[in-house]
PDB file of N, CA and C in Angstrom:
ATOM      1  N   UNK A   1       0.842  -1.178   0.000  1.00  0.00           N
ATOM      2  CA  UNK A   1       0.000   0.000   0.000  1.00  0.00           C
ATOM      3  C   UNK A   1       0.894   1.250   0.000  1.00  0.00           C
ATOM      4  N   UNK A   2       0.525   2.179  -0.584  1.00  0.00           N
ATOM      5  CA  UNK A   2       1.391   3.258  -0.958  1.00  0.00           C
ATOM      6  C   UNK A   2       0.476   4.382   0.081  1.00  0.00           C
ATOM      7  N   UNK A   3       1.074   5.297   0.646  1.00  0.00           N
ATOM      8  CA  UNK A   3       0.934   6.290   1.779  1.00  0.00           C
ATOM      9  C   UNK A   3       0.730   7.651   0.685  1.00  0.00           C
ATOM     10  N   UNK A   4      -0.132   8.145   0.573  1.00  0.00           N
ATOM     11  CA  UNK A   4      -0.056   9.912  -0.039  1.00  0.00           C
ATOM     12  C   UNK A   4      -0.320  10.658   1.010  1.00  0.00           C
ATOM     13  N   UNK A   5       0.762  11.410   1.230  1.00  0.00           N
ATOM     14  CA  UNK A   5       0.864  12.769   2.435  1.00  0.00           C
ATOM     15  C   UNK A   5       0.736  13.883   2.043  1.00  0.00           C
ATOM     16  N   UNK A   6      -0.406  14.678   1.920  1.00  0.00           N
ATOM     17  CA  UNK A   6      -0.743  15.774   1.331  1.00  0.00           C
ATOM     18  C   UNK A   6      -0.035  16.858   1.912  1.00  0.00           C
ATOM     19  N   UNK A   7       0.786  17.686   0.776  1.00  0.00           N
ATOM     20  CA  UNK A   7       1.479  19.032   1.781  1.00  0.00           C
ATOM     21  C   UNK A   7       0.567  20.127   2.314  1.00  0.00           C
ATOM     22  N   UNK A   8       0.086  21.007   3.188  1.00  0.00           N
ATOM     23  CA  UNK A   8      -0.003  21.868   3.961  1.00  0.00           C
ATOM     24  C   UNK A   8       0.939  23.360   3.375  1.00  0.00           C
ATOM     25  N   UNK A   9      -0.345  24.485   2.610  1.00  0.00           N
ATOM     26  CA  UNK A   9       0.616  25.900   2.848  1.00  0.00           C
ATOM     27  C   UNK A   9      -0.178  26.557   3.894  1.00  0.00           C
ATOM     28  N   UNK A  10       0.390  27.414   4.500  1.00  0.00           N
ATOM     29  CA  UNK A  10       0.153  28.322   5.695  1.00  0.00           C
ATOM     30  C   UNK A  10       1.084  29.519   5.117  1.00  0.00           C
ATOM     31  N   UNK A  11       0.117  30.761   5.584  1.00  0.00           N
ATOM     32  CA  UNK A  11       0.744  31.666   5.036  1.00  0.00           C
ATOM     33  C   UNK A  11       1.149  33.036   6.538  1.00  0.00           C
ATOM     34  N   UNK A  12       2.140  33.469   6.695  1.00  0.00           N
ATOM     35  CA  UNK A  12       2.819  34.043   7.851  1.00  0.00           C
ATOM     36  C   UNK A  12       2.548  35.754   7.314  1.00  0.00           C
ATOM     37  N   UNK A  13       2.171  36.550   8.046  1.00  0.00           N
ATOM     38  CA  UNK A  13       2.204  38.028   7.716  1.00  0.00           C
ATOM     39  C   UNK A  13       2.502  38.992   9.037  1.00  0.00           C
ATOM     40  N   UNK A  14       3.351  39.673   9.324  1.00  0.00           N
ATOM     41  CA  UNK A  14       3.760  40.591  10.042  1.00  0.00           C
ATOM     42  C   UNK A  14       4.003  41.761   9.628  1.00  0.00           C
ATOM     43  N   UNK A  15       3.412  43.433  10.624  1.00  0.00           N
ATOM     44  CA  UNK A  15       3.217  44.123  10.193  1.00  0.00           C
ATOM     45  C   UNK A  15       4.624  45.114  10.759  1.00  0.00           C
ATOM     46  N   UNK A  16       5.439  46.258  10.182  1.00  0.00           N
ATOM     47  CA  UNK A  16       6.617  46.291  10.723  1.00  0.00           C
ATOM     48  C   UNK A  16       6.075  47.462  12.266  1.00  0.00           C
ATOM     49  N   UNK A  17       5.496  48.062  12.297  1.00  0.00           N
ATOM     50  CA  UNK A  17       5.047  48.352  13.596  1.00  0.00           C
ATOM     51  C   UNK A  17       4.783  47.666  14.569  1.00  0.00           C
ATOM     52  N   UNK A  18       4.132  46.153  14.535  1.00  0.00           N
ATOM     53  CA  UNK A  18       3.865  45.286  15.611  1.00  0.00           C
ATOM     54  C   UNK A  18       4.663  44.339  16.109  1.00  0.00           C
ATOM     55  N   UNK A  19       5.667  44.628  16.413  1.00  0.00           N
ATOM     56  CA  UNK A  19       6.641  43.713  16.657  1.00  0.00           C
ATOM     57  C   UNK A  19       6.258  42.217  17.325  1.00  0.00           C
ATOM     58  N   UNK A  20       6.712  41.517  16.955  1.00  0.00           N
ATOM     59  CA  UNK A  20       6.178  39.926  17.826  1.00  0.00           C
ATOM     60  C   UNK A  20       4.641  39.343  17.233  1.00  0.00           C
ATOM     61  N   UNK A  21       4.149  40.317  16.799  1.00  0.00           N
ATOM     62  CA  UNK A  21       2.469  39.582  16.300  1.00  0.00           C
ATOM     63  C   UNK A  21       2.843  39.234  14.617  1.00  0.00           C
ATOM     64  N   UNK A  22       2.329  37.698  14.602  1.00  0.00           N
ATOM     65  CA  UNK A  22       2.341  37.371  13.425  1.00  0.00           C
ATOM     66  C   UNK A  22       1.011  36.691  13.174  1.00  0.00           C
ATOM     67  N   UNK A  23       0.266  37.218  12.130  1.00  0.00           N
ATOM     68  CA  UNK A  23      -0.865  36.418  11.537  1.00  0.00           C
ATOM     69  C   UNK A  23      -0.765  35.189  10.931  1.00  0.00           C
ATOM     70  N   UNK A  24      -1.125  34.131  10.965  1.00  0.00           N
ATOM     71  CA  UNK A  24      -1.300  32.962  10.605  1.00  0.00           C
ATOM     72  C   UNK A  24      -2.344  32.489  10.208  1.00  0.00           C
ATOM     73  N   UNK A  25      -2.286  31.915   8.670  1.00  0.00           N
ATOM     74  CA  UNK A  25      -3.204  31.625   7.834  1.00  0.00           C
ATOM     75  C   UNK A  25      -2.772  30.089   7.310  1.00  0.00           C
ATOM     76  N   UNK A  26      -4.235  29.326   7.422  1.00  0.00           N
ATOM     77  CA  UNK A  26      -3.786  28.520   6.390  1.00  0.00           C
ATOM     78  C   UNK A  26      -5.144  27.953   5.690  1.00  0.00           C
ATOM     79  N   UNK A  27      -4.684  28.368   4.268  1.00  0.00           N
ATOM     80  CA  UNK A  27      -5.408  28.324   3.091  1.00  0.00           C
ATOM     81  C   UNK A  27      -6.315  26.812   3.205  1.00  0.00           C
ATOM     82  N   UNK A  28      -7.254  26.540   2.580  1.00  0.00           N
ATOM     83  CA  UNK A  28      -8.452  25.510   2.772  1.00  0.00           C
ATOM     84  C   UNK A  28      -7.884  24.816   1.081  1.00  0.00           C
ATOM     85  N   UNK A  29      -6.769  24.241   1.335  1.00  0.00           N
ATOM     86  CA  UNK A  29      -6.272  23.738  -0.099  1.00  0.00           C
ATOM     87  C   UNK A  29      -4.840  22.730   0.793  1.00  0.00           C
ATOM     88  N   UNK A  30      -4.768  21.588  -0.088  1.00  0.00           N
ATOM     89  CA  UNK A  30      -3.920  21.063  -0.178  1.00  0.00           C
ATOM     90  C   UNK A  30      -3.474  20.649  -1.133  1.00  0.00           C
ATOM     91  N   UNK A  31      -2.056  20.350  -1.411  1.00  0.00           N
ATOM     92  CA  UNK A  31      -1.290  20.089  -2.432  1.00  0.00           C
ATOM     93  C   UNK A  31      -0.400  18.451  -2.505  1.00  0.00           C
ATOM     94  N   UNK A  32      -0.329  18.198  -3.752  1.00  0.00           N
ATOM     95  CA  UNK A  32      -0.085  16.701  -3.656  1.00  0.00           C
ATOM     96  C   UNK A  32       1.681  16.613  -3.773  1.00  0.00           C
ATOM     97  N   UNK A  33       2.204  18.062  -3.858  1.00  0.00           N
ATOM     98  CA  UNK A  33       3.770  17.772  -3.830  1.00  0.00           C
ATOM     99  C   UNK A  33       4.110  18.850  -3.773  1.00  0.00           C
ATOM    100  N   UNK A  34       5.711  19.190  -2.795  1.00  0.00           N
ATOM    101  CA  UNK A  34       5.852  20.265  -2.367  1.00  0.00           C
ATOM    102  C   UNK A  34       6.454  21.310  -3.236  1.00  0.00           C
ATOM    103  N   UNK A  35       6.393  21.011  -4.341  1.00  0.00           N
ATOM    104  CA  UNK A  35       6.648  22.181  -5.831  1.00  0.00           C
ATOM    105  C   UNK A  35       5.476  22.881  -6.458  1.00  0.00           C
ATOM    106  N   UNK A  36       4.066  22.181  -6.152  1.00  0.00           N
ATOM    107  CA  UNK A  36       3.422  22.802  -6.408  1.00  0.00           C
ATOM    108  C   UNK A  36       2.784  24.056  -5.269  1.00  0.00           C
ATOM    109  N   UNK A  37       2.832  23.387  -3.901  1.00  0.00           N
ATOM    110  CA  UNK A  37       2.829  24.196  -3.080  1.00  0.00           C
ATOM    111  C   UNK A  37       3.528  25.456  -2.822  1.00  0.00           C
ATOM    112  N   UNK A  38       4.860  24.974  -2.784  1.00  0.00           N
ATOM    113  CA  UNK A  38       6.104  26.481  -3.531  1.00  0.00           C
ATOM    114  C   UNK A  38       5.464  27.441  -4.422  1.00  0.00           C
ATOM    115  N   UNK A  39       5.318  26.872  -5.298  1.00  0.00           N
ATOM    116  CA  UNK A  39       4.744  27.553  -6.350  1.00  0.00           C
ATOM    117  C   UNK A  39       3.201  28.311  -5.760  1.00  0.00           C
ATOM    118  N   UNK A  40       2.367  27.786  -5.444  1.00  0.00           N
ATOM    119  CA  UNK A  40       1.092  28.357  -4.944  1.00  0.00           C
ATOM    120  C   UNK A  40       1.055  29.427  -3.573  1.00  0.00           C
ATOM    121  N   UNK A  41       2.345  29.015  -2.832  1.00  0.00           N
ATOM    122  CA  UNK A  41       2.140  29.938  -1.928  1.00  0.00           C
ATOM    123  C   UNK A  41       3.075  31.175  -2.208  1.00  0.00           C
ATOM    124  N   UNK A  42       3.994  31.024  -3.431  1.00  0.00           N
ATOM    125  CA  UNK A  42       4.985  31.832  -3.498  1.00  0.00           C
ATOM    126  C   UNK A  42       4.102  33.206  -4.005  1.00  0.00           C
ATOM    127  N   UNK A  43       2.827  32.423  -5.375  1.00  0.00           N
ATOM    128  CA  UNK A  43       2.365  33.654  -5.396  1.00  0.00           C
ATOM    129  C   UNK A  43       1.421  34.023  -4.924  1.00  0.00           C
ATOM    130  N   UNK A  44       0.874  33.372  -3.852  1.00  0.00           N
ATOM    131  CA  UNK A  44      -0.396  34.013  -2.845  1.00  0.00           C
ATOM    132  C   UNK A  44       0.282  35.437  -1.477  1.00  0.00           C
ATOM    133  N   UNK A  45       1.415  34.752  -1.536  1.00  0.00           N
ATOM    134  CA  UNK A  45       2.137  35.513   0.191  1.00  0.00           C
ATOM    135  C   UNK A  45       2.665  36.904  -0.983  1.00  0.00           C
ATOM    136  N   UNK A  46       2.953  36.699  -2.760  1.00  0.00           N
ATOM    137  CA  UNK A  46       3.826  38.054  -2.776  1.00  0.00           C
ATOM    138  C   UNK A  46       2.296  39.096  -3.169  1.00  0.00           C
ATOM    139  N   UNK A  47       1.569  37.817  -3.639  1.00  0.00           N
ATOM    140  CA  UNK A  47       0.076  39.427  -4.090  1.00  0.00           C
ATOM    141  C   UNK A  47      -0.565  39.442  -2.894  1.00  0.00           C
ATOM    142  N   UNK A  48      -0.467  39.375  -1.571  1.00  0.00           N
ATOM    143  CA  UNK A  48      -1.050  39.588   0.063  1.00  0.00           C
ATOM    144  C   UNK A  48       0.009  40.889   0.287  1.00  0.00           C
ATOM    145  N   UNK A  49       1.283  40.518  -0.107  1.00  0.00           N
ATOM    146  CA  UNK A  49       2.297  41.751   0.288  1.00  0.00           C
ATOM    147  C   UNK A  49       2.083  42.745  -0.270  1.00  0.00           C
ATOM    148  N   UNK A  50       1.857  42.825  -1.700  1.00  0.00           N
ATOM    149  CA  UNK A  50       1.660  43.401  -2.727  1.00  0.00           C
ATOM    150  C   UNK A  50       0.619  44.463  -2.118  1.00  0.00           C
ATOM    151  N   UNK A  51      -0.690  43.485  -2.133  1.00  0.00           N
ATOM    152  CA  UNK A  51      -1.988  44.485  -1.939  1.00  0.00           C
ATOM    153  C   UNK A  51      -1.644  45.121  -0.515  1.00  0.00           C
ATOM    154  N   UNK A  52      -0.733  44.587   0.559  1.00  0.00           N
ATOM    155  CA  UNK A  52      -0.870  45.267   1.634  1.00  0.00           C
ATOM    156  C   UNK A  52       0.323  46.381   1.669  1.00  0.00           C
ATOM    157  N   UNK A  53       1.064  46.877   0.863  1.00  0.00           N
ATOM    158  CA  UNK A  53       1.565  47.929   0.428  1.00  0.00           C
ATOM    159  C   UNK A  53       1.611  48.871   1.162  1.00  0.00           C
ATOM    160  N   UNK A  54       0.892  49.504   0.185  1.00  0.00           N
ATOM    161  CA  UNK A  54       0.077  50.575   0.187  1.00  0.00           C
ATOM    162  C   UNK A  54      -0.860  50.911   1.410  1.00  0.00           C
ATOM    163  N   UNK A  55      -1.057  49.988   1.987  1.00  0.00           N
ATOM    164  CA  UNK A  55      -2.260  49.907   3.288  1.00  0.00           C
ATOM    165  C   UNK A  55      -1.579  50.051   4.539  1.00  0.00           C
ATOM    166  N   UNK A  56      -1.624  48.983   5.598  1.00  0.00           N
ATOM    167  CA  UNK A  56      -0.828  48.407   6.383  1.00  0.00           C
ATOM    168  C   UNK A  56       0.608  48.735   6.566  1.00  0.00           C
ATOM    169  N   UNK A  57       1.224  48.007   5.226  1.00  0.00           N
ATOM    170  CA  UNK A  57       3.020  47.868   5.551  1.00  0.00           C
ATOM    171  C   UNK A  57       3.126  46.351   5.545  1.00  0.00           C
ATOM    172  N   UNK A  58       2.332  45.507   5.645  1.00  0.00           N
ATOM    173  CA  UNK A  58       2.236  44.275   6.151  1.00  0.00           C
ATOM    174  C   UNK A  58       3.459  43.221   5.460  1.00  0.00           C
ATOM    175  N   UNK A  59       4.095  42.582   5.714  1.00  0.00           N
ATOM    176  CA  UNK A  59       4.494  41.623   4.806  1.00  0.00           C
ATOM    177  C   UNK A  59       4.146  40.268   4.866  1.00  0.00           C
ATOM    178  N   UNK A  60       4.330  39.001   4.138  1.00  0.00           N
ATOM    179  CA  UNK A  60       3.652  38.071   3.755  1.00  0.00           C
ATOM    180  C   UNK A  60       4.881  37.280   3.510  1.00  0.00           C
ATOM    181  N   UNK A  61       4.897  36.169   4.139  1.00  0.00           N
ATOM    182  CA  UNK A  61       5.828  35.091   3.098  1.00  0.00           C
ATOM    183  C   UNK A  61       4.889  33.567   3.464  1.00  0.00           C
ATOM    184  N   UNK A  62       5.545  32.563   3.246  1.00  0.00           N
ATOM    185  CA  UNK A  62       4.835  31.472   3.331  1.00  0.00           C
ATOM    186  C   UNK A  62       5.579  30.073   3.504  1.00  0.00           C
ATOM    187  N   UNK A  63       5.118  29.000   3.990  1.00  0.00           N
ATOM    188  CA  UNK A  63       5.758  27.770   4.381  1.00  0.00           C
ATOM    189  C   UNK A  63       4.757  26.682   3.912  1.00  0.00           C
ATOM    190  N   UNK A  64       5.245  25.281   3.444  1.00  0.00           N
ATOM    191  CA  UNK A  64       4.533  24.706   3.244  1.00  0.00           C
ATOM    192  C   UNK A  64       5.617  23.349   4.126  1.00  0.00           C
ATOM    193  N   UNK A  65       4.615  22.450   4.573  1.00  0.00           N
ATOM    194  CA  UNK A  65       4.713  21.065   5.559  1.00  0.00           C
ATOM    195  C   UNK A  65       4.070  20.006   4.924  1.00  0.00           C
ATOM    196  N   UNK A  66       4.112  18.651   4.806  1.00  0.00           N
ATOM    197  CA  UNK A  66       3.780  17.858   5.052  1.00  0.00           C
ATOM    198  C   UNK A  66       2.811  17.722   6.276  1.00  0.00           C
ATOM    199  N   UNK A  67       1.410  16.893   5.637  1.00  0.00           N
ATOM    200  CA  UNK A  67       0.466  16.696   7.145  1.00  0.00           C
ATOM    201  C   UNK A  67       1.086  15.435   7.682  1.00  0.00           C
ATOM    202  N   UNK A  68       0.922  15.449   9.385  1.00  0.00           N
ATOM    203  CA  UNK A  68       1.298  14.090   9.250  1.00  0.00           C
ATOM    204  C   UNK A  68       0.953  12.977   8.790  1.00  0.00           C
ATOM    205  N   UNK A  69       1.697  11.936   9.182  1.00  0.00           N
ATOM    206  CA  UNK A  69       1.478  10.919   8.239  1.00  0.00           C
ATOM    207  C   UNK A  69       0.891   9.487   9.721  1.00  0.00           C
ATOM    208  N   UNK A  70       0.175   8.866   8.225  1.00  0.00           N
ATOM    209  CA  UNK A  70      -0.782   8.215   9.468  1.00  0.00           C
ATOM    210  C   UNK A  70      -0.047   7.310  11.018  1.00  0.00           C
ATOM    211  N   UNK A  71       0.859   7.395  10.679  1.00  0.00           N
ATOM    212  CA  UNK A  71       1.710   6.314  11.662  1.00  0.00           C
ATOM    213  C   UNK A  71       1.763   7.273  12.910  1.00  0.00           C
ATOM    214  N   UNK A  72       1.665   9.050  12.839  1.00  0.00           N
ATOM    215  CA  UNK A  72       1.635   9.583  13.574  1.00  0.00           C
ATOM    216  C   UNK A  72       0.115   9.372  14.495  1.00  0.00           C
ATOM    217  N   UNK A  73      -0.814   9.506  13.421  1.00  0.00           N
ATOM    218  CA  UNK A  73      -2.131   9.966  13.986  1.00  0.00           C
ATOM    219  C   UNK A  73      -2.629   8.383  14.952  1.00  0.00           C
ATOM    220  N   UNK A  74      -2.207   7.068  14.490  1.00  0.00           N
ATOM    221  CA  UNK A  74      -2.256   6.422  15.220  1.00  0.00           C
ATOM    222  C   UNK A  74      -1.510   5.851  16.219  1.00  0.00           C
ATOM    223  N   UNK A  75      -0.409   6.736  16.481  1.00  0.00           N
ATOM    224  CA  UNK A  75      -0.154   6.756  17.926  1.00  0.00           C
ATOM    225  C   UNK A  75      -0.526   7.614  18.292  1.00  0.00           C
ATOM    226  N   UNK A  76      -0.891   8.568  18.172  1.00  0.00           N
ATOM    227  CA  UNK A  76      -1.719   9.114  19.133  1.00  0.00           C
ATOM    228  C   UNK A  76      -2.907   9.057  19.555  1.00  0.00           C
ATOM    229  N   UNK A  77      -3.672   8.431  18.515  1.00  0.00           N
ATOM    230  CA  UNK A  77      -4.905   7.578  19.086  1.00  0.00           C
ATOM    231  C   UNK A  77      -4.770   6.978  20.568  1.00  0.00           C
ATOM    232  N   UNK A  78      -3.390   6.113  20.069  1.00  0.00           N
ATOM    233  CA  UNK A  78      -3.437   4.799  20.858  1.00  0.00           C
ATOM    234  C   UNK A  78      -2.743   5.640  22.253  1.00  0.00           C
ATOM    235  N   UNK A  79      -2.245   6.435  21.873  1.00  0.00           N
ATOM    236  CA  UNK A  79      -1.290   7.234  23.971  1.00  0.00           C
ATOM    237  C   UNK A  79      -3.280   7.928  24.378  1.00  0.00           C
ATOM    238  N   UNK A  80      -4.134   8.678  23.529  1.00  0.00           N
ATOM    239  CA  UNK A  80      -5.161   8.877  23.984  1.00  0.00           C
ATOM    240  C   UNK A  80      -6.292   7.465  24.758  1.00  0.00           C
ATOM    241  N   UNK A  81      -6.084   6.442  23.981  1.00  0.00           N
ATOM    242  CA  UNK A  81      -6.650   5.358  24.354  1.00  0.00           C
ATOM    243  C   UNK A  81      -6.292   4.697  25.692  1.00  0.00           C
ATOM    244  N   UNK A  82      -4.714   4.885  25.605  1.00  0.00           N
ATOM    245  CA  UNK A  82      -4.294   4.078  26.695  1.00  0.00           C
ATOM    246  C   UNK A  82      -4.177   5.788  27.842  1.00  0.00           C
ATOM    247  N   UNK A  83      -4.127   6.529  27.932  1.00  0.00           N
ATOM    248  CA  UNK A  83      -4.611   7.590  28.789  1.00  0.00           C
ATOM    249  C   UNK A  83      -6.311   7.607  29.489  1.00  0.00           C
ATOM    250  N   UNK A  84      -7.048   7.207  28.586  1.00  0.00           N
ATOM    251  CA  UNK A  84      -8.200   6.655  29.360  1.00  0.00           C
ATOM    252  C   UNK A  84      -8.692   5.858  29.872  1.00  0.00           C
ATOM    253  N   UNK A  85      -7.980   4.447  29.960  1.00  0.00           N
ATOM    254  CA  UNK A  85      -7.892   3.102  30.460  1.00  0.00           C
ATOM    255  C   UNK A  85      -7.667   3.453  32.103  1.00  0.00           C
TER     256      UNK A  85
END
């Protein structure tokens, strides 16, 4: 059986007046490999910067992850399972 781990973009924006506050976004999309994700968040975070220009000051960049993968989610099932025993 073959495992597909869908990548995760999240997109990071900080404004240069607010020091320490960073907005965190993550887009209702996943991607099936992390080049296309590159690619998708590269140009979502520069037209967020873009439009926030002029406004804000804001800047935008972006990260993309791997979700975990199931070997994770079932141990943690199983430490939740055996935590309620």
């Amino acid at each position: 059986m073959i495992e597909f781990v869908p990548i995760m973009l999240f997109i990071l924006g900080w404004h240069p007046d607010r020091i320490g506050e960073i907005d965190l976004q993550r887009p209702q999309i996943l991607f099936a490999t992390m080049a296309e994700c590159e690619q998708a968040g590269a140009t979502m975070s520069a037209r967020m910067s873009q439009a926030a220009q002029d406004k804000s000051g804001a800047v935008y960049m972006h990260r993309c992850m791997a979700t975990p993968a199931a070997s994770e989610f079932d141990a943690a099932w199983a430490q939740l399972e055996k935590q309620g025993q």
